[in-house]
N, C-alpha and C. Protein backbone atom coordinates (compact mmCIF):
# COMPACT_ATOMS: atom_id res chain seq x y z
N UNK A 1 30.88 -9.67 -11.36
CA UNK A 1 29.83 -10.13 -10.47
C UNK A 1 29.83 -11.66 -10.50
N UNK A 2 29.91 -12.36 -8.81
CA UNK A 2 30.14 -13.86 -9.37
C UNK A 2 28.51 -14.26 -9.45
N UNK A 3 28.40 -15.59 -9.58
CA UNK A 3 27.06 -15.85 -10.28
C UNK A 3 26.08 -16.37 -8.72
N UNK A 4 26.40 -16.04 -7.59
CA UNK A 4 25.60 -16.47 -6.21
C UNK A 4 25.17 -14.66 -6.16
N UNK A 5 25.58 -13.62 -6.92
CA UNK A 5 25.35 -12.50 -6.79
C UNK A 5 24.24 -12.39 -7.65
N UNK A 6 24.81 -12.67 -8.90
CA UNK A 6 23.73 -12.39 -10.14
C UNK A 6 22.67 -13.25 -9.97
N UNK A 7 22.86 -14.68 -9.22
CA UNK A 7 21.54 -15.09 -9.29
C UNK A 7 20.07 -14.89 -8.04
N UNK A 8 21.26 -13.42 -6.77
CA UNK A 8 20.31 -13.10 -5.77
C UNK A 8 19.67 -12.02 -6.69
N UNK A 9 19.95 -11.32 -7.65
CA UNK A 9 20.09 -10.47 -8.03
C UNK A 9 18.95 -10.66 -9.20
N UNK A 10 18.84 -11.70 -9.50
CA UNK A 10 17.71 -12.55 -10.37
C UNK A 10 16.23 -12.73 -9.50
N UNK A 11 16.38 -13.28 -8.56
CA UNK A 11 15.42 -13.68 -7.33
C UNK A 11 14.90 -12.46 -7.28
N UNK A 12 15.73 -11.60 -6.57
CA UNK A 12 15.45 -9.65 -5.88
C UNK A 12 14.61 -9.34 -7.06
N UNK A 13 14.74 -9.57 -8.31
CA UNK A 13 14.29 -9.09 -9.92
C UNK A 13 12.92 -9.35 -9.84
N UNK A 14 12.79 -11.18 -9.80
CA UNK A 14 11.29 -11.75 -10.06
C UNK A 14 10.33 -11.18 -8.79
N UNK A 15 10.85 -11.23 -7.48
CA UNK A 15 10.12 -10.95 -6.29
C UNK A 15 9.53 -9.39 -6.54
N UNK A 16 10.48 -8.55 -7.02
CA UNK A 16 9.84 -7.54 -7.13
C UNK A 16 8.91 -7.28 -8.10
N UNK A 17 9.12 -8.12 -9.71
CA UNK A 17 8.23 -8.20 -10.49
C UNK A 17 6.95 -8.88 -10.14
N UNK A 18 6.80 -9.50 -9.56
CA UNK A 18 5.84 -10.64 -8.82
C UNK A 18 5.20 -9.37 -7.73
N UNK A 19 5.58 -8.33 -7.12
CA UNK A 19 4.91 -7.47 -6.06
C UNK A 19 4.15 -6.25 -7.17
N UNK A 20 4.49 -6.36 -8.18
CA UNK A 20 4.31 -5.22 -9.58
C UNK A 20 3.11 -5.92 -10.13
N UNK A 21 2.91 -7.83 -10.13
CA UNK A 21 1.87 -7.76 -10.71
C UNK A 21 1.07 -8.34 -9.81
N UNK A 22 1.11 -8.18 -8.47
CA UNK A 22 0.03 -8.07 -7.52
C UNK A 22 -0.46 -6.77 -7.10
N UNK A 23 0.12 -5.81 -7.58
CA UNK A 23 -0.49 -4.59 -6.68
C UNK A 23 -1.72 -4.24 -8.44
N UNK A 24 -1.32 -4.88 -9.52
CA UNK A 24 -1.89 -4.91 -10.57
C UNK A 24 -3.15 -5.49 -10.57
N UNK A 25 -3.29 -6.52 -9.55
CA UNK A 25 -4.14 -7.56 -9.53
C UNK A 25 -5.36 -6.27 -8.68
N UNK A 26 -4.48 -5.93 -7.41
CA UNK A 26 -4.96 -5.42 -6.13
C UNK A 26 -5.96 -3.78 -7.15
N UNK A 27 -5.08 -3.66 -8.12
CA UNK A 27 -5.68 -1.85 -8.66
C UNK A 27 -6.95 -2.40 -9.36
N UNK A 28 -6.93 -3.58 -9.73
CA UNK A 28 -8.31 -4.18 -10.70
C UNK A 28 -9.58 -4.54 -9.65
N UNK A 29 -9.09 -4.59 -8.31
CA UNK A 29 -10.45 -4.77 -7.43
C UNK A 29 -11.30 -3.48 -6.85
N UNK A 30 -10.42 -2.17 -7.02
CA UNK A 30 -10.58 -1.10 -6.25
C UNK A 30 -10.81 -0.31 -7.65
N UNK A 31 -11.18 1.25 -7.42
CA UNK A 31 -11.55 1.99 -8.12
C UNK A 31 -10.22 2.92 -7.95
N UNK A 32 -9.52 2.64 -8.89
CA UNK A 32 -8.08 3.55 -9.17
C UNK A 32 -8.40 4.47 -10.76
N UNK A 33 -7.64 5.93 -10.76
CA UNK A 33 -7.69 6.39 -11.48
C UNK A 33 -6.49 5.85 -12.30
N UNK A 34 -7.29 5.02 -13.92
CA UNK A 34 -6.85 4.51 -14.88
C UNK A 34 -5.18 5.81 -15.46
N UNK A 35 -5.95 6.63 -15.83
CA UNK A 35 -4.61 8.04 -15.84
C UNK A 35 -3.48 8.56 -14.86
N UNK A 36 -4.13 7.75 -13.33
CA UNK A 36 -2.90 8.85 -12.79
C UNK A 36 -1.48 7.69 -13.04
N UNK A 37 -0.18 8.55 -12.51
CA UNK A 37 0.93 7.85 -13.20
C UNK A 37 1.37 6.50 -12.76
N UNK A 38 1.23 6.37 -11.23
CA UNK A 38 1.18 5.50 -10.62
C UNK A 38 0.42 3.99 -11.73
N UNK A 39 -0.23 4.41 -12.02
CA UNK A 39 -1.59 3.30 -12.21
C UNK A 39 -0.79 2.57 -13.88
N UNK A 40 -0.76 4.08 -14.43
CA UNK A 40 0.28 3.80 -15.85
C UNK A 40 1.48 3.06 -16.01
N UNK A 41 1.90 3.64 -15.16
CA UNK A 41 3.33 2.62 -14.46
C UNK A 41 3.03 1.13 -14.74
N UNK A 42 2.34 0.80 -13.86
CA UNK A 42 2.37 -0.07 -13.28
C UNK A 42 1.42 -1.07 -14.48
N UNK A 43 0.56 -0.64 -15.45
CA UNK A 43 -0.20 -1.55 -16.24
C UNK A 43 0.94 -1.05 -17.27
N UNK A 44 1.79 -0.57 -17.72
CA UNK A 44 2.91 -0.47 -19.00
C UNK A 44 3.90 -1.88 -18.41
N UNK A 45 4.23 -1.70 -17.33
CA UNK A 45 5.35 -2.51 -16.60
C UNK A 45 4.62 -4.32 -17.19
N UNK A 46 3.16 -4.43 -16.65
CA UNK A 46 3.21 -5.80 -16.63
C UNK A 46 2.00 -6.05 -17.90
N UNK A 47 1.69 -5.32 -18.82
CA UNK A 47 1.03 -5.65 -19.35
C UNK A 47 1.66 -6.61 -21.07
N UNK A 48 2.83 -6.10 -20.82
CA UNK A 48 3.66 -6.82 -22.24
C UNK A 48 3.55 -8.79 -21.40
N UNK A 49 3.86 -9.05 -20.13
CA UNK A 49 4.15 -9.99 -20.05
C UNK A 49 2.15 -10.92 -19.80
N UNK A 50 1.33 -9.79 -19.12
CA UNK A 50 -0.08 -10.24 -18.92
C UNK A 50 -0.67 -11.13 -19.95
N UNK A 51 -0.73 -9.83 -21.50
CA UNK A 51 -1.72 -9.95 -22.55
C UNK A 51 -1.10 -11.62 -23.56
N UNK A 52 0.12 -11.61 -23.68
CA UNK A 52 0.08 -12.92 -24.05
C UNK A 52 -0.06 -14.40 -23.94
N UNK A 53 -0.22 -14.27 -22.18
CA UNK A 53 -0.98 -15.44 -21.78
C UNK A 53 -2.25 -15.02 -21.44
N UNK A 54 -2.74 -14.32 -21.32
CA UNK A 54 -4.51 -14.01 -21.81
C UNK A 54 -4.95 -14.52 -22.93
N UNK A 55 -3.93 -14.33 -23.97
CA UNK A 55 -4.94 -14.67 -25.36
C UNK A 55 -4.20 -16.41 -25.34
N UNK A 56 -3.81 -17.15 -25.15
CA UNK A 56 -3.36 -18.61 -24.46
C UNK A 56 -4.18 -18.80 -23.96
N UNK A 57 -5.16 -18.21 -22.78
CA UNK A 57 -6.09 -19.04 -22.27
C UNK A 57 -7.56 -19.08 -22.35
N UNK A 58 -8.33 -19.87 -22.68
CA UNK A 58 -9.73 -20.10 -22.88
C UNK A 58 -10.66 -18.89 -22.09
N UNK A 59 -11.33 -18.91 -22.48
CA UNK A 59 -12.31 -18.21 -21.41
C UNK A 59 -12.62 -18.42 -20.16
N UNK A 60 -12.90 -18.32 -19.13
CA UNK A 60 -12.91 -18.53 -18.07
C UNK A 60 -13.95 -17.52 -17.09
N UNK A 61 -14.73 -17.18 -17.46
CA UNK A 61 -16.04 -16.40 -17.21
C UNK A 61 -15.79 -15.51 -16.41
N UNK A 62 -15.30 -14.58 -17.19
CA UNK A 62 -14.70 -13.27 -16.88
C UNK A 62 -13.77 -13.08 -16.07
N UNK A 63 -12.89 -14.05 -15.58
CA UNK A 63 -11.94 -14.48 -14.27
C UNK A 63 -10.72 -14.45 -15.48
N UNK A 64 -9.93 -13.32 -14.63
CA UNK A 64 -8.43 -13.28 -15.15
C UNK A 64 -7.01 -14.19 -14.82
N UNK A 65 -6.69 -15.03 -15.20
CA UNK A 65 -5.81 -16.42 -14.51
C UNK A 65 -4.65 -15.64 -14.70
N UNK A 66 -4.00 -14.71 -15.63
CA UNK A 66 -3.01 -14.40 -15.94
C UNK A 66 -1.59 -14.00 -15.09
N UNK A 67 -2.12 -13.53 -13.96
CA UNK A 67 -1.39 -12.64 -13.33
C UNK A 67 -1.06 -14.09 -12.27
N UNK A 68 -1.75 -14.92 -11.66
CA UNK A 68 -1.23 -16.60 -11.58
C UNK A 68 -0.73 -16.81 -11.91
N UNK A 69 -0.89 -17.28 -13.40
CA UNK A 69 0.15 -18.11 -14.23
C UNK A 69 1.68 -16.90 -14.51
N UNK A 70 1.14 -16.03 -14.53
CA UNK A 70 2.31 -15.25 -14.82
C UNK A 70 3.66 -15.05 -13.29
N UNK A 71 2.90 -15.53 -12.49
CA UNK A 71 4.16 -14.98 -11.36
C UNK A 71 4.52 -16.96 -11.07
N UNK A 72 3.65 -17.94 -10.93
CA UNK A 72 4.20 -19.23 -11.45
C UNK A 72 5.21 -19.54 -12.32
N UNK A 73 5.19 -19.22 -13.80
CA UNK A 73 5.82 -18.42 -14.40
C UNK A 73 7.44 -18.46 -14.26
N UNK A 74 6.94 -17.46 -14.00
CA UNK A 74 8.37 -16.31 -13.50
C UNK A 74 9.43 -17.22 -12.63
N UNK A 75 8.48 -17.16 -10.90
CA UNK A 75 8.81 -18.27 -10.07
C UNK A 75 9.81 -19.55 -10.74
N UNK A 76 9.09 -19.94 -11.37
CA UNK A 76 9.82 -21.17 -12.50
C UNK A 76 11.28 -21.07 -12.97
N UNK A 77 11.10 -20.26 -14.09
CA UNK A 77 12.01 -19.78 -14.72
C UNK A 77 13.45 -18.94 -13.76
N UNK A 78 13.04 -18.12 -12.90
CA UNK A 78 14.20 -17.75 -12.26
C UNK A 78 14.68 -18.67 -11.27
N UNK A 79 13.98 -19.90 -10.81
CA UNK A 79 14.75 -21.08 -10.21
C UNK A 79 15.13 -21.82 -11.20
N UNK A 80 14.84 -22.01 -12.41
CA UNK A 80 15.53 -22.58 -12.99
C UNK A 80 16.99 -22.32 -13.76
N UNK A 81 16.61 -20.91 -14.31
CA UNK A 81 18.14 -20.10 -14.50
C UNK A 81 18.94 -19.75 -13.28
N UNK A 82 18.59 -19.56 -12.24
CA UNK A 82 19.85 -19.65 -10.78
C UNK A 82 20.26 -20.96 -10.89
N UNK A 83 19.35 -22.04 -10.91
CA UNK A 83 19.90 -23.23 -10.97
C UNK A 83 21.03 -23.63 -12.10
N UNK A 84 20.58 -22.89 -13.54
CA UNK A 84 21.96 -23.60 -14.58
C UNK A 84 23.20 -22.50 -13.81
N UNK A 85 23.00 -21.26 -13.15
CA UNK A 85 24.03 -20.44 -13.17
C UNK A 85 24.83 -20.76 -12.11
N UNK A 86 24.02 -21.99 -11.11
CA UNK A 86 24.88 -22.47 -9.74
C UNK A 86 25.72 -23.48 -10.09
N UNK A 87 25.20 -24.22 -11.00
CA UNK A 87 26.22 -25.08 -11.13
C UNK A 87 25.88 -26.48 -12.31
C-alpha cells in the first residue's frame, strides 16, 4: 500500500471516528435505550478515547467539552501523521 493510500485511508479512519463520536454526542440529547446494542457499540467504541480527557478538564458546569476536544484532536493528529507520511 503506497502511503497517498494509507494516508486516505487514515482520513476515511478519523472521519468516520469523528461521525461515531457525534452520533455519541447526538444519543446524550435524546432518550436512547442505554442497553440496546446499537447504543453499547457506540459508548464502548468512544468511551476509552472520551473519559481521559474528561478527567483533564476542569469542571465546566455540567457541559461535556470532550467529544470537541476529542474530534479537534483527532483532526490534528491525522493531518499531522499524513503529513510526516507525504513527505
Amino acid at each position: 500500500m503506497n502511503t497517498s493510500a494509507f494516508g486516505a485511508l487514515i482520513a476515511l479512519f478519523i472521519q468516520l471516528y469523528s461521525f461515531v463520536i457525534l452520533a455519541r454526542v447526538l444519543m446524550s440529547w435524546v432518550n436512547v435505550d442505554p442497553y440496546s446494542p446499537l447504543a453499547r457499540t457506540i459508548f464502548d467504541l468512544t468511551e476509552p478515547v472520551l473519559q481521559p480527557i474528561r478527567n483533564m478538564l476542569p469542571p465546566a458546569g455540567g457541559l461535556d467539552f470532550s467529544p470537541i476536544i476529542a474530534i479537534i484532536l483527532l483532526q490534528f493528529l491525522g493531518q499531522l501523521f499524513i503529513s510526516v507520511l507525504g513527505g
